[in-house]
Each structure stands twice: as C-alpha cells, then as structure tokens.
Protein backbone atom coordinates (compact mmCIF):
# COMPACT_ATOMS: atom_id res chain seq x y z
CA UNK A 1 -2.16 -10.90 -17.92
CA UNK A 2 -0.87 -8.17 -20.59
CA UNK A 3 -1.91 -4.89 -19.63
CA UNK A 4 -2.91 -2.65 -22.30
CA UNK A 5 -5.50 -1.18 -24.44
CA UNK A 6 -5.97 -1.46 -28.51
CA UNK A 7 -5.43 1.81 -28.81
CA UNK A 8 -1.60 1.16 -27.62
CA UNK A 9 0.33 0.68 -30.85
CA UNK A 10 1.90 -2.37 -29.28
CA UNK A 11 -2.33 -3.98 -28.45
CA UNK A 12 -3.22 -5.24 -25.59
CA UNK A 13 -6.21 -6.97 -24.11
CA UNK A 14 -9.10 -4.56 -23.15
CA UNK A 15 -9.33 -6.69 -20.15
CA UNK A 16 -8.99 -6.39 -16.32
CA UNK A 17 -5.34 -7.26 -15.27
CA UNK A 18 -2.67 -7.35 -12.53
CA UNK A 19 -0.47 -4.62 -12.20
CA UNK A 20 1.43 -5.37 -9.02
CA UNK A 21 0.26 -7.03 -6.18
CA UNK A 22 3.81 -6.88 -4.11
CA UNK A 23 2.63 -3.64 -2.50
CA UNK A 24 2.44 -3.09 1.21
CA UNK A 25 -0.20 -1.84 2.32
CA UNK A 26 -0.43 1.48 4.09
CA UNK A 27 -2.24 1.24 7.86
CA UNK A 28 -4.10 4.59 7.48
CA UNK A 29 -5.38 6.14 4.12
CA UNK A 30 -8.03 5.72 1.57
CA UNK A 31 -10.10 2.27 0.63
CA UNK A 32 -9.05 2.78 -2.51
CA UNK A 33 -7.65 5.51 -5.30
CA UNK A 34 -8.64 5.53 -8.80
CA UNK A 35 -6.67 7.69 -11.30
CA UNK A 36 -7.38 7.76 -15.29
CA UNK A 37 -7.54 10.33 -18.22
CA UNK A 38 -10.23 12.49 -18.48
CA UNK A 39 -13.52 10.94 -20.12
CA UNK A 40 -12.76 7.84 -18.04
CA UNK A 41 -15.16 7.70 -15.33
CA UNK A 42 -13.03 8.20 -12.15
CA UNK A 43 -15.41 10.43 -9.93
CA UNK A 44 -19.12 9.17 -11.39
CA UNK A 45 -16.89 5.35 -10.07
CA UNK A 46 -15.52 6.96 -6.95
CA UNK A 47 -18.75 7.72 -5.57
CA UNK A 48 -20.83 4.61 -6.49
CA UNK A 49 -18.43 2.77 -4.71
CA UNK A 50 -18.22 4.98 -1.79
CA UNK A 51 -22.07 4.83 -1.69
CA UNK A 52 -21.53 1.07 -1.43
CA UNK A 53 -18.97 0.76 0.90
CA UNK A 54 -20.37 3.34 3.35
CA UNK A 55 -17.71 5.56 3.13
CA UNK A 56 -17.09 8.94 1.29
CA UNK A 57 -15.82 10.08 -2.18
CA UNK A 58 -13.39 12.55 -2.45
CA UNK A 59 -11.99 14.13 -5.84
CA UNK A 60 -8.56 15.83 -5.40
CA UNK A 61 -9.74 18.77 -7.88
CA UNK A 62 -12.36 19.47 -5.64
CA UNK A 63 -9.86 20.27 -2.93
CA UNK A 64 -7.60 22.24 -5.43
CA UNK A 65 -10.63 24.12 -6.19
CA UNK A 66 -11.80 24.72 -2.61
CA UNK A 67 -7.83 25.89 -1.73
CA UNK A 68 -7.91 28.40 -4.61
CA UNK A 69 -11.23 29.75 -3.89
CA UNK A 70 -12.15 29.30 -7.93
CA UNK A 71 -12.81 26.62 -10.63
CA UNK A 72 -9.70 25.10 -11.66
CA UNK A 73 -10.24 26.48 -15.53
CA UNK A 74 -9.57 29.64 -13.79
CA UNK A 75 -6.79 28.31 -11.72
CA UNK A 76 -5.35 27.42 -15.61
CA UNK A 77 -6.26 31.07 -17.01
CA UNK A 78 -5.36 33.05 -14.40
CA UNK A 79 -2.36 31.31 -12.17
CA UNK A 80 -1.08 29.09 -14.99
CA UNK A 81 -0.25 24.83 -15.19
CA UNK A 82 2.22 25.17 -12.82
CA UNK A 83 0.67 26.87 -9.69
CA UNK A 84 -2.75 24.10 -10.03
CA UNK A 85 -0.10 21.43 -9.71
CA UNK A 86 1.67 22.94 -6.62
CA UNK A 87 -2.01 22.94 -5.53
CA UNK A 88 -2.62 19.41 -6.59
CA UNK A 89 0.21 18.25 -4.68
CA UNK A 90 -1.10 19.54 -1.65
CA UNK A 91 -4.25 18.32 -2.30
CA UNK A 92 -2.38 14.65 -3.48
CA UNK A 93 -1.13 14.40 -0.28
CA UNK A 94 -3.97 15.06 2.36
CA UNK A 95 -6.10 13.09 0.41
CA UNK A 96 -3.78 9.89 0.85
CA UNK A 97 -2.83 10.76 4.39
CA UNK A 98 -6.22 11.98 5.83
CA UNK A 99 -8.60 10.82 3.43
CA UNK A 100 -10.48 7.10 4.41
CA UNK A 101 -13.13 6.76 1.76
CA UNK A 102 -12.42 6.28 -2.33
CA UNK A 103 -10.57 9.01 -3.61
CA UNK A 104 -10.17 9.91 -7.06
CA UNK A 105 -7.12 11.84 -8.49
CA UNK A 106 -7.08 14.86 -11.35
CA UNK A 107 -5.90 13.16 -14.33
CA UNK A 108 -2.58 14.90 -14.50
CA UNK A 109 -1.75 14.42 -10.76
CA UNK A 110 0.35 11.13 -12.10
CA UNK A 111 2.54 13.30 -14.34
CA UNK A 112 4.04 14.82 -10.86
CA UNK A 113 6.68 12.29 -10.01
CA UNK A 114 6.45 13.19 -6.11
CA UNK A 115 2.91 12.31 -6.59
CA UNK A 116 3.56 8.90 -7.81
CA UNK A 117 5.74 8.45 -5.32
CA UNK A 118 2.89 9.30 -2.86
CA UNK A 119 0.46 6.12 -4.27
CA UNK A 120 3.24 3.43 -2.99
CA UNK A 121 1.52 1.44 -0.84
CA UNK A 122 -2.06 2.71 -1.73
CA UNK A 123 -4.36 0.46 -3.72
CA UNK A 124 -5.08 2.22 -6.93
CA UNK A 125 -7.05 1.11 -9.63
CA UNK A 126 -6.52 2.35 -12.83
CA UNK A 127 -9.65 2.94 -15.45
CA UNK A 128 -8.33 2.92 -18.99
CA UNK A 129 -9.95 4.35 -22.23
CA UNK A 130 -10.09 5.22 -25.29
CA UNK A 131 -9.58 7.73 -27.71
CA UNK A 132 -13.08 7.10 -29.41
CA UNK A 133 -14.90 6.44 -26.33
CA UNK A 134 -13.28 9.09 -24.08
CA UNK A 135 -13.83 11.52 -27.06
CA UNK A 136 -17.63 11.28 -27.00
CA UNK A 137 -17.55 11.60 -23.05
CA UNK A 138 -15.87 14.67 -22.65
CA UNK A 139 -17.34 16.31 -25.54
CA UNK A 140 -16.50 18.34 -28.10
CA UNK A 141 -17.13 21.77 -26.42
CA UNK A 142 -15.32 20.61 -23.09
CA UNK A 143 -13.99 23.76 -20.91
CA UNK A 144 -11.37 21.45 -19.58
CA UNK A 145 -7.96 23.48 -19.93
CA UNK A 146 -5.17 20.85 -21.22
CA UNK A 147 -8.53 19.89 -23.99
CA UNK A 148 -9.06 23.32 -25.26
CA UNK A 149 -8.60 23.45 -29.64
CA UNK A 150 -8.91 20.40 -31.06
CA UNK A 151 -10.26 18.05 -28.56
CA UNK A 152 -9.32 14.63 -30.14
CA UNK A 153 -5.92 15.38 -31.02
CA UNK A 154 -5.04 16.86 -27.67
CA UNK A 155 -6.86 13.14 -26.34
CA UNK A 156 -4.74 11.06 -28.08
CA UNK A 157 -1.65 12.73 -27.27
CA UNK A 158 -2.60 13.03 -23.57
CA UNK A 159 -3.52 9.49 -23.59
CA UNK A 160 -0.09 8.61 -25.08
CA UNK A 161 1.88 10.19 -22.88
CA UNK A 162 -0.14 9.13 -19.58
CA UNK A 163 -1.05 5.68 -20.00
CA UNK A 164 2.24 4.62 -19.02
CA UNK A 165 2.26 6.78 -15.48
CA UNK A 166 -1.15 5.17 -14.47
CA UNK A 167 0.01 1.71 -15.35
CA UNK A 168 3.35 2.57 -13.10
CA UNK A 169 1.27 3.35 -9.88
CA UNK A 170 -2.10 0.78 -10.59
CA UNK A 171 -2.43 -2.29 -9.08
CA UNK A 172 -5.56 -2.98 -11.34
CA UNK A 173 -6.65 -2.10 -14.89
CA UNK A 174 -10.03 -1.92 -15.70
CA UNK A 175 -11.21 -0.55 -19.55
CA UNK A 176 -13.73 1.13 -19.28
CA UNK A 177 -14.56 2.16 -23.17
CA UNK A 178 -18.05 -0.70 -23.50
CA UNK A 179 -18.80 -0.48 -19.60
CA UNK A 180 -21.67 1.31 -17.89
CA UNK A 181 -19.96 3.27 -14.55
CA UNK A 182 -22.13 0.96 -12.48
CA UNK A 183 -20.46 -2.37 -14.68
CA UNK A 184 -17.28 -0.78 -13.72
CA UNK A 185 -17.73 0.07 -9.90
CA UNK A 186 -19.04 -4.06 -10.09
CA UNK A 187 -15.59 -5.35 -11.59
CA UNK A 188 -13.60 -3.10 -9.08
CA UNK A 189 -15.88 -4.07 -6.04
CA UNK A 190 -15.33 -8.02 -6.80
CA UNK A 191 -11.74 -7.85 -7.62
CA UNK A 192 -10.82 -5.91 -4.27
CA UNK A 193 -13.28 -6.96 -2.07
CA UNK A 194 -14.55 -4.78 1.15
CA UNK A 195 -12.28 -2.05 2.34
CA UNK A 196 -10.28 -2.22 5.19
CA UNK A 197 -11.78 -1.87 8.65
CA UNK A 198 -15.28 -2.87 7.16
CA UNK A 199 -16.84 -6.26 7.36
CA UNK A 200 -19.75 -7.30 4.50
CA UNK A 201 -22.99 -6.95 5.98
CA UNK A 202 -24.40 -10.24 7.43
C-alpha cells in the first residue's frame, strides 16, 4: 500500500500501510516506539496503549527534561538546538536499550541520523498528520521552541522536511488527522498485536 498523506504534493492514501516488515527484531527493548510531528498524538497514544498492555509509557523529552533539570523550552533558550539534541540522544538510546513499555520519541529525535540508526530493529509506528489538523492541536499560542512566530508556516515546513525520516524508520503508518487517540491506539493495537513476552488475557 502507498504510504503517504494528501498533504504530500505527490498524494497518498490517508490510510494505514506497510512500511517494512523485513526487520529483525531486537530481543530486549521497548513493545513498541511511536515517533510523529508535533500535534500528532504520540504520548496521549503511548500511554493508552501502555495502559492496555500493562506496561509503561515513556516520552524521551521527559528524560531530556529530567537530565537537564528544566523544561526543554528552556533547554532551547538557554543551552541552544544543539545541546537538547546531544541530550536527546542520550535519552534516544536508554530508552531503546532499557526501556520495555511504549516509548514515544521528541519529534525531532528522527532528524539525528545516529538516532535513526538506533530504531533498526525496533517496531515503530509512525502517526502522520496534517497541516490543518496538527495546526488546531498544537495551537496557535504553543510555547513549543522550533513553533515559535508563525505557527502554521513553521508546521508545514517541519512537516515537509520530516515526513520522509519517520517513513524511513516506521514499520506502520497510521493518519491520524479524523481519528480520536483512543481510534488510533485501536488500529495500532490490532495491527501489532500483544507485545512481546505478554500473552492476551484468557
């Protein structure tokens, strides 16, 4: 199935494909990773289907923001781009290596190319969207730093540049832009089934 979403100029189907499924799995790591712009539903998905599978939800900007002792629009104002994603890659990796729940990635963590090298072998689920719909979820007054000025233009060209990365590293597409988060943990959950290591209850 084409991958894509109509906001690509080339279309697409706004539709649930394949990405790759010649992937070998890792023996330890997370359930599953979800990456996706901002406005997309990654952590609010994360944790419903965490709370599902028994496991935990972990966000990778949480960590960055534990390690730097501050919110990350801080990390942005005060340290600059470049130390969060030093951070981020530290958080990147000992959420794939320690982490056994759902994780959910910062939605520049895929522009790091050691980071995408980090998701081989993970199963990562990619949740598209957007511009309209990702728009009216982050809001107009966001505090996010790369969405600061004029929040739709700095949307589209974010999403233009990104959607490629997260269709490199997904195994599945889900687009999100008419789905409820609980519609979209529901897709994810039937396509991938129970985690590893758990059996579905009796």
């Amino acid at each position: 199935m084409t991958l894509g979403h109509p906001d690509d100029a080339a279309g697409g189907v706004p539709a649930v494909g394949t990405a790759r499924t010649d992937r070998t799995r890792p023996q330890a790591g997370p359930a599953l990773v979800i990456v996706g712009p901002p406005g997309a539903g990654k952590t609010t998905v994360a944790r419903l289907l965490a709370g599902r599978w028994q496991v935990e939800a972990l966000d990778t900007d949480d960590l960055v923001a534990a390690a730097a002792g501050k919110p990350i629009p801080e990390i942005f104002v005060d340290d600059g781009e470049a130390a969060f994603r030093q951070l981020e890659e530290v958080a990147v990796e000992q959420a794939l290596t320690d982490h056994a729940g759902v994780v959910s990635l910062g939605g520049g963590a895929v522009t790091v190319a050691a980071n995408r090298a980090r998701l081989a072998g993970h199963r990562v689920v990619f949740l598209d969207v957007g511009l309209a719909a990702a728009a009216v979820r982050v809001g107009l007054g966001t505090t996010r730093p790369l969405l600061l000025g004029n929040v739709r233009g700095q949307l589209k060209a974010l999403l233009d540049a990104r959607r490629p990365l997260y269709r490199e590293v997904a195994d599945l597409v889900v687009v999100t832009d008419d789905l409820t988060a609980n519609a979209v943990a529901d897709v994810i959950a039937d396509l991938v089934g129970e985690p590893a290591g758990r059996q579905p209850d009796a």
